[in-house]
N, C-alpha and C. Protein backbone atom coordinates (compact mmCIF):
# COMPACT_ATOMS: atom_id res chain seq x y z
N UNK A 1 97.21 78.93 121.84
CA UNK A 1 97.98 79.53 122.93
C UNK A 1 99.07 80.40 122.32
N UNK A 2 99.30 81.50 123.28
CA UNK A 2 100.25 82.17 122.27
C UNK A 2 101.50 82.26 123.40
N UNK A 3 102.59 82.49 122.58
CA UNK A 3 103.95 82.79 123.31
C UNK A 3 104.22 83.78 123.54
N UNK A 4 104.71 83.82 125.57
CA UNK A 4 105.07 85.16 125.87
C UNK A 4 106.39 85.23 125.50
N UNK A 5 106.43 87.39 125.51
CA UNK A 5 107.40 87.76 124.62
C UNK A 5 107.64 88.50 125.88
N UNK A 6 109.21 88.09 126.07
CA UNK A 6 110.28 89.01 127.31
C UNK A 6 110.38 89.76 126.33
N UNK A 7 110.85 90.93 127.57
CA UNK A 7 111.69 92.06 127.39
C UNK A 7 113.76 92.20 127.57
N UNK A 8 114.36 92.46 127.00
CA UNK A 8 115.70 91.93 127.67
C UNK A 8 115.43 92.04 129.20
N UNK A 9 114.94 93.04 129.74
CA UNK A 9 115.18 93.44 131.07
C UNK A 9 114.51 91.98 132.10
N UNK A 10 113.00 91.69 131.31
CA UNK A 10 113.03 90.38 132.31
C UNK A 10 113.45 89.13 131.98
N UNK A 11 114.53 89.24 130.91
CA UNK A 11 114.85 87.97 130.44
C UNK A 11 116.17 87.72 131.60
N UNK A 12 116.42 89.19 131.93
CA UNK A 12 117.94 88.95 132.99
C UNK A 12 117.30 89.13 134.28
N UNK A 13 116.13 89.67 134.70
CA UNK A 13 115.46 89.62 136.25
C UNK A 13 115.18 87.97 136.13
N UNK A 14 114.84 87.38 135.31
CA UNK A 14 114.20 86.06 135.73
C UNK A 14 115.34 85.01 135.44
N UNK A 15 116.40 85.18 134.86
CA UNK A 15 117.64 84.49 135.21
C UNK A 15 118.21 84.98 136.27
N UNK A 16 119.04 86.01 136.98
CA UNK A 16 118.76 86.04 137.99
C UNK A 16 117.82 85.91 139.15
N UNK A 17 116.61 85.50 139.15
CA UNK A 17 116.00 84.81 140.17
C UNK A 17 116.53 83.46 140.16
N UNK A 18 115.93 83.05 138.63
CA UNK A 18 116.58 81.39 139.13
C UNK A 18 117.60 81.58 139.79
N UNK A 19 118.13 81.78 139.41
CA UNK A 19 119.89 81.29 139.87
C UNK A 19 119.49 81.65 141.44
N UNK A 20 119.03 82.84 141.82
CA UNK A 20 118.84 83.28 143.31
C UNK A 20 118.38 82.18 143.66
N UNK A 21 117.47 81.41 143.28
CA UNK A 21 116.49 80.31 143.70
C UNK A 21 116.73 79.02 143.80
N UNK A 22 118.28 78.73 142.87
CA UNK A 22 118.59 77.62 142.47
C UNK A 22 119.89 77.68 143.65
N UNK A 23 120.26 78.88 144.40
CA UNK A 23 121.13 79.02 145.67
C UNK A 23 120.46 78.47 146.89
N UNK A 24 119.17 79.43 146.91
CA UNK A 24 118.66 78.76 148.12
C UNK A 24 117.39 78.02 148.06
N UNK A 25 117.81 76.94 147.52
CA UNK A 25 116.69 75.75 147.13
C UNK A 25 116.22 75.04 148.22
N UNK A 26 117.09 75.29 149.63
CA UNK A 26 116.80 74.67 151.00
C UNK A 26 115.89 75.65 151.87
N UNK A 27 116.16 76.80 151.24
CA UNK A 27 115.38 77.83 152.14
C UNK A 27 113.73 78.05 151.62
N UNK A 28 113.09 79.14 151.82
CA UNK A 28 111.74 79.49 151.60
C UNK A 28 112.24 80.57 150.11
N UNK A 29 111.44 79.69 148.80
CA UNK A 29 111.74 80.45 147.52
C UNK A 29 110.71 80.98 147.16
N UNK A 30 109.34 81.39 148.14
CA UNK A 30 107.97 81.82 147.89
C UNK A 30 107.85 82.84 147.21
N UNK A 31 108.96 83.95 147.59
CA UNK A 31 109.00 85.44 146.91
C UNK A 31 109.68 85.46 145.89
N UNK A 32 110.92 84.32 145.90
CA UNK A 32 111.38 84.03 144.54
C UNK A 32 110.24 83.69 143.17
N UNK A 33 109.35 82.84 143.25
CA UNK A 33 108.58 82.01 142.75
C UNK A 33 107.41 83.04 142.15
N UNK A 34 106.86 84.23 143.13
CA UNK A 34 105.65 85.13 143.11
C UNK A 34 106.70 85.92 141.67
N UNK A 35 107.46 86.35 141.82
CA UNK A 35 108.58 87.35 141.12
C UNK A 35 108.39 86.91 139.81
N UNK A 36 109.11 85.61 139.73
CA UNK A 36 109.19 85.38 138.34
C UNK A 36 107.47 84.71 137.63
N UNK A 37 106.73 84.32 138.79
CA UNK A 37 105.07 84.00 137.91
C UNK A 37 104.66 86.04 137.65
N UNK A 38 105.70 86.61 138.04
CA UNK A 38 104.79 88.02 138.07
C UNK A 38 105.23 88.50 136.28
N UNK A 39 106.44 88.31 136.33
CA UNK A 39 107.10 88.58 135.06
C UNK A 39 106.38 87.67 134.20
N UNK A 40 106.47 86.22 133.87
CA UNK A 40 105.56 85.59 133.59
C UNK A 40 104.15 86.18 132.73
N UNK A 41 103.60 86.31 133.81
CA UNK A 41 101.98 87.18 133.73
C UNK A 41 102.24 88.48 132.64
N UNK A 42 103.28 89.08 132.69
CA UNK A 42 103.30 89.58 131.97
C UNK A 42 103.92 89.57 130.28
N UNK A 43 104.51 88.79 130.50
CA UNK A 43 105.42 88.57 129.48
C UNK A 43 104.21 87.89 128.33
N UNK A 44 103.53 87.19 129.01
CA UNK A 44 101.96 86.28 128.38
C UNK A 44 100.92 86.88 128.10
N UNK A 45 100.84 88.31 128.78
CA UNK A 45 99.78 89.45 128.36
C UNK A 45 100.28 90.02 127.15
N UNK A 46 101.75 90.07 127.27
CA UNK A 46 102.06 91.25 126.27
C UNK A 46 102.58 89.89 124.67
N UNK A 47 102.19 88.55 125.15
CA UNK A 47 102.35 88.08 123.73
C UNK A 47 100.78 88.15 123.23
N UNK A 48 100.22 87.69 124.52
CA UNK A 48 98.34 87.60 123.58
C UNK A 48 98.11 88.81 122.81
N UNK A 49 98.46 90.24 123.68
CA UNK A 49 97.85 91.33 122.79
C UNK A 49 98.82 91.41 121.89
N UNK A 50 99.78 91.17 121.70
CA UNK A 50 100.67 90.82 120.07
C UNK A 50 99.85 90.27 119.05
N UNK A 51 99.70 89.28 119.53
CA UNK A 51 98.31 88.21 118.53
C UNK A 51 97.55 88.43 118.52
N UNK A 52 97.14 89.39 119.09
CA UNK A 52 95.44 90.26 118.42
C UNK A 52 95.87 90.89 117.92
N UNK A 53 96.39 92.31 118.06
CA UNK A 53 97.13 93.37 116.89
C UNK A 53 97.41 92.15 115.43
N UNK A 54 98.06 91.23 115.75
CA UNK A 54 98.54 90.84 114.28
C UNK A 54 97.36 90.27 113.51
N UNK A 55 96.58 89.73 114.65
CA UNK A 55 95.29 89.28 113.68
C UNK A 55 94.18 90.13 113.20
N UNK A 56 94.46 91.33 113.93
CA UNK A 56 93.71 92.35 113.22
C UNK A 56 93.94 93.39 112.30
N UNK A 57 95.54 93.34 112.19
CA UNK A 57 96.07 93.66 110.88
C UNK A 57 95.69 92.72 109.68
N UNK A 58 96.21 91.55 109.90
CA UNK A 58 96.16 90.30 108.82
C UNK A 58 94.44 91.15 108.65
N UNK A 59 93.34 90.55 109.31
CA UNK A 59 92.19 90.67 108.61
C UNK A 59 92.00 92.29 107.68
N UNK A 60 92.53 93.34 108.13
CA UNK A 60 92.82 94.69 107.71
C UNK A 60 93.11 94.58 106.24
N UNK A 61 94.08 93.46 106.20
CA UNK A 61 94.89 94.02 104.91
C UNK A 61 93.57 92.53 103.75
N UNK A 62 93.62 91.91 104.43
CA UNK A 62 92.56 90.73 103.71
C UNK A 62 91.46 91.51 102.84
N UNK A 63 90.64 92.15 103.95
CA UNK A 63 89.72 92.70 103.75
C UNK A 63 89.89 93.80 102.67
N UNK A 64 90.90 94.50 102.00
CA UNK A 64 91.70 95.87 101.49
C UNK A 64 91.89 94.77 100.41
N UNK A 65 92.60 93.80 100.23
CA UNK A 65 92.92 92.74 99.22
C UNK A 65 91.25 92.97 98.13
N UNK A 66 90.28 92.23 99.40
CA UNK A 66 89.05 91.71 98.40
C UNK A 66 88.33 92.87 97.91
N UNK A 67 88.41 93.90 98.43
CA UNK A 67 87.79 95.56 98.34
C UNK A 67 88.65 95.60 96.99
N UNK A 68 89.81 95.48 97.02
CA UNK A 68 90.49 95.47 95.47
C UNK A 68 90.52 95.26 94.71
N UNK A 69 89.91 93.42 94.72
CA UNK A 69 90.01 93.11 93.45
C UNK A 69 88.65 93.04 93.06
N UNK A 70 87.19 93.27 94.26
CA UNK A 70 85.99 94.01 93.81
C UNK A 70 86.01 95.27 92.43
N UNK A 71 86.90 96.42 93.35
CA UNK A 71 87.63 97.45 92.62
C UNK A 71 87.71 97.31 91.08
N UNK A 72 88.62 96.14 91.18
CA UNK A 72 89.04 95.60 89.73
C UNK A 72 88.43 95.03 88.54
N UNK A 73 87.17 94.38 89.30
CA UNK A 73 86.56 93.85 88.06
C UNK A 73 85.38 94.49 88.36
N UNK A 74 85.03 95.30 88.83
CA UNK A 74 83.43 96.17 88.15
C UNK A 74 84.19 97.90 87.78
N UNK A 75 85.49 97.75 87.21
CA UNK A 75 85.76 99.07 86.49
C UNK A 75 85.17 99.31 85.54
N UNK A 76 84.56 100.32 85.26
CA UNK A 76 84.30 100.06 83.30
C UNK A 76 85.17 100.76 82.59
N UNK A 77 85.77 102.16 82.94
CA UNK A 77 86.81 102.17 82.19
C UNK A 77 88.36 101.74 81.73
N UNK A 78 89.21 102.06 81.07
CA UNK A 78 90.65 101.21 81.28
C UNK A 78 91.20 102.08 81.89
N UNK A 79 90.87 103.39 82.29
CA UNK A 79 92.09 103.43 83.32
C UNK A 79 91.56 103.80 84.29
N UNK A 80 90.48 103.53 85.19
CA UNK A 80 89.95 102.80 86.06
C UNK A 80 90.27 101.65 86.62
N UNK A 81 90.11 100.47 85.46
CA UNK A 81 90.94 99.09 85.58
C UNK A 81 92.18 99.39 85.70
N UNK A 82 92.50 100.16 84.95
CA UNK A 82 94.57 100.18 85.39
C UNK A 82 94.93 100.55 86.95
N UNK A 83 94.26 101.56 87.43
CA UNK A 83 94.32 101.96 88.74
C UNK A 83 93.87 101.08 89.66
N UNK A 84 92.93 100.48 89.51
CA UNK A 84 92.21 99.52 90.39
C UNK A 84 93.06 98.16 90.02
N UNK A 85 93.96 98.08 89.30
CA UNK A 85 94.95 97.09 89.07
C UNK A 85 95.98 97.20 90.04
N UNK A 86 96.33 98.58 90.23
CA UNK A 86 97.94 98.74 90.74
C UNK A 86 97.25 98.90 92.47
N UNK A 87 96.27 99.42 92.95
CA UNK A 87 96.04 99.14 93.88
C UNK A 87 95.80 97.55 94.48
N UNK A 88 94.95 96.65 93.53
CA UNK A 88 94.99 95.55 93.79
C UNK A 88 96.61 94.89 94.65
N UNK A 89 97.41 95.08 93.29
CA UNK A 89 98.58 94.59 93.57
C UNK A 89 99.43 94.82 94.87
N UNK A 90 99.35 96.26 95.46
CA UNK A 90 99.96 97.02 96.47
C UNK A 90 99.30 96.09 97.39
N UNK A 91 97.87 95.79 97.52
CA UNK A 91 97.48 95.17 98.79
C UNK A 91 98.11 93.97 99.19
N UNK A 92 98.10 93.23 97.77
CA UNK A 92 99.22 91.71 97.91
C UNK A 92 100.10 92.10 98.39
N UNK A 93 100.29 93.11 97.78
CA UNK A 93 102.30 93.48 98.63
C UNK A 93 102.45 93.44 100.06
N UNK A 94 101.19 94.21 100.90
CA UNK A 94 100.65 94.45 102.38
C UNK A 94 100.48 93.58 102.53
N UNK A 95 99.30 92.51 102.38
CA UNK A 95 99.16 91.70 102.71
C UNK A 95 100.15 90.40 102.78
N UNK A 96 101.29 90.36 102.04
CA UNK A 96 102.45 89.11 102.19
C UNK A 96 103.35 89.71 102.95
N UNK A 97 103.95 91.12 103.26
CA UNK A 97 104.19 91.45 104.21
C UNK A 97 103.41 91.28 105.42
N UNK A 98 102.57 91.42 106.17
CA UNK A 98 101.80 91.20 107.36
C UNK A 98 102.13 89.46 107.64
N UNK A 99 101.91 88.90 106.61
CA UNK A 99 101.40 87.41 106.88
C UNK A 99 102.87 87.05 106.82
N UNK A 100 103.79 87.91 106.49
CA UNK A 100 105.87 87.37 106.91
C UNK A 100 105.76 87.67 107.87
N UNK A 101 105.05 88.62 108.95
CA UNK A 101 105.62 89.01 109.70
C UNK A 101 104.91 87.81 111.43
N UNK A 102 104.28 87.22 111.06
CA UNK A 102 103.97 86.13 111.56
C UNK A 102 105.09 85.26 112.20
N UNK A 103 104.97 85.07 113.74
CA UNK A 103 105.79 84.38 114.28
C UNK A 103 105.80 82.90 113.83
């Protein structure tokens, strides 16, 4: 399951509802209730497609990793291997960046 991600703007529409809601807790809070499941709905769309983008980076840079160090060991010359070295390395670099950037 993934966690939805507010925006400031509905982090203060949906505290102000409560509170609207938490005033008139005797009255009918139906439109209160639709409001904030609406923000909700969204706030939960926009974390899932977060977590796909990130998991399809992560596999991006994985995949660029093993292409690398393929790269690396069927060089035959040395500076072939040297190049296919420093690329290797750059991908680690991508790739431990991506995988920090993990909630």
């Amino acid at each position: 399951m993934t966690t939805p991600v507010y925006t400031r703007t509905e982090k203060a529409q949906r505290a102000r509802l409560l509170l609207k809601g938490a005033k008139n807790c005797s009255g009918d809070v139906s439109r209160i209730e639709a409001q904030i499941e609406r923000i909700d709905q969204a706030a939960a769309d926009r974390g899932r497609r977060e977590h796909e983008a990130h998991a399809r980076r992560l596999n991006e840079a994985k995949d660029t990793l093993a292409a690398a160090r393929v790269a690396e060991r069927t060089a035959t010359s040395r500076e072939e291997r040297q190049r296919a070295k420093g690329e290797r390395r750059e991908a680690e670099k991508r790739l431990r960046v991506v995988e920090r950037a993990a909630r």
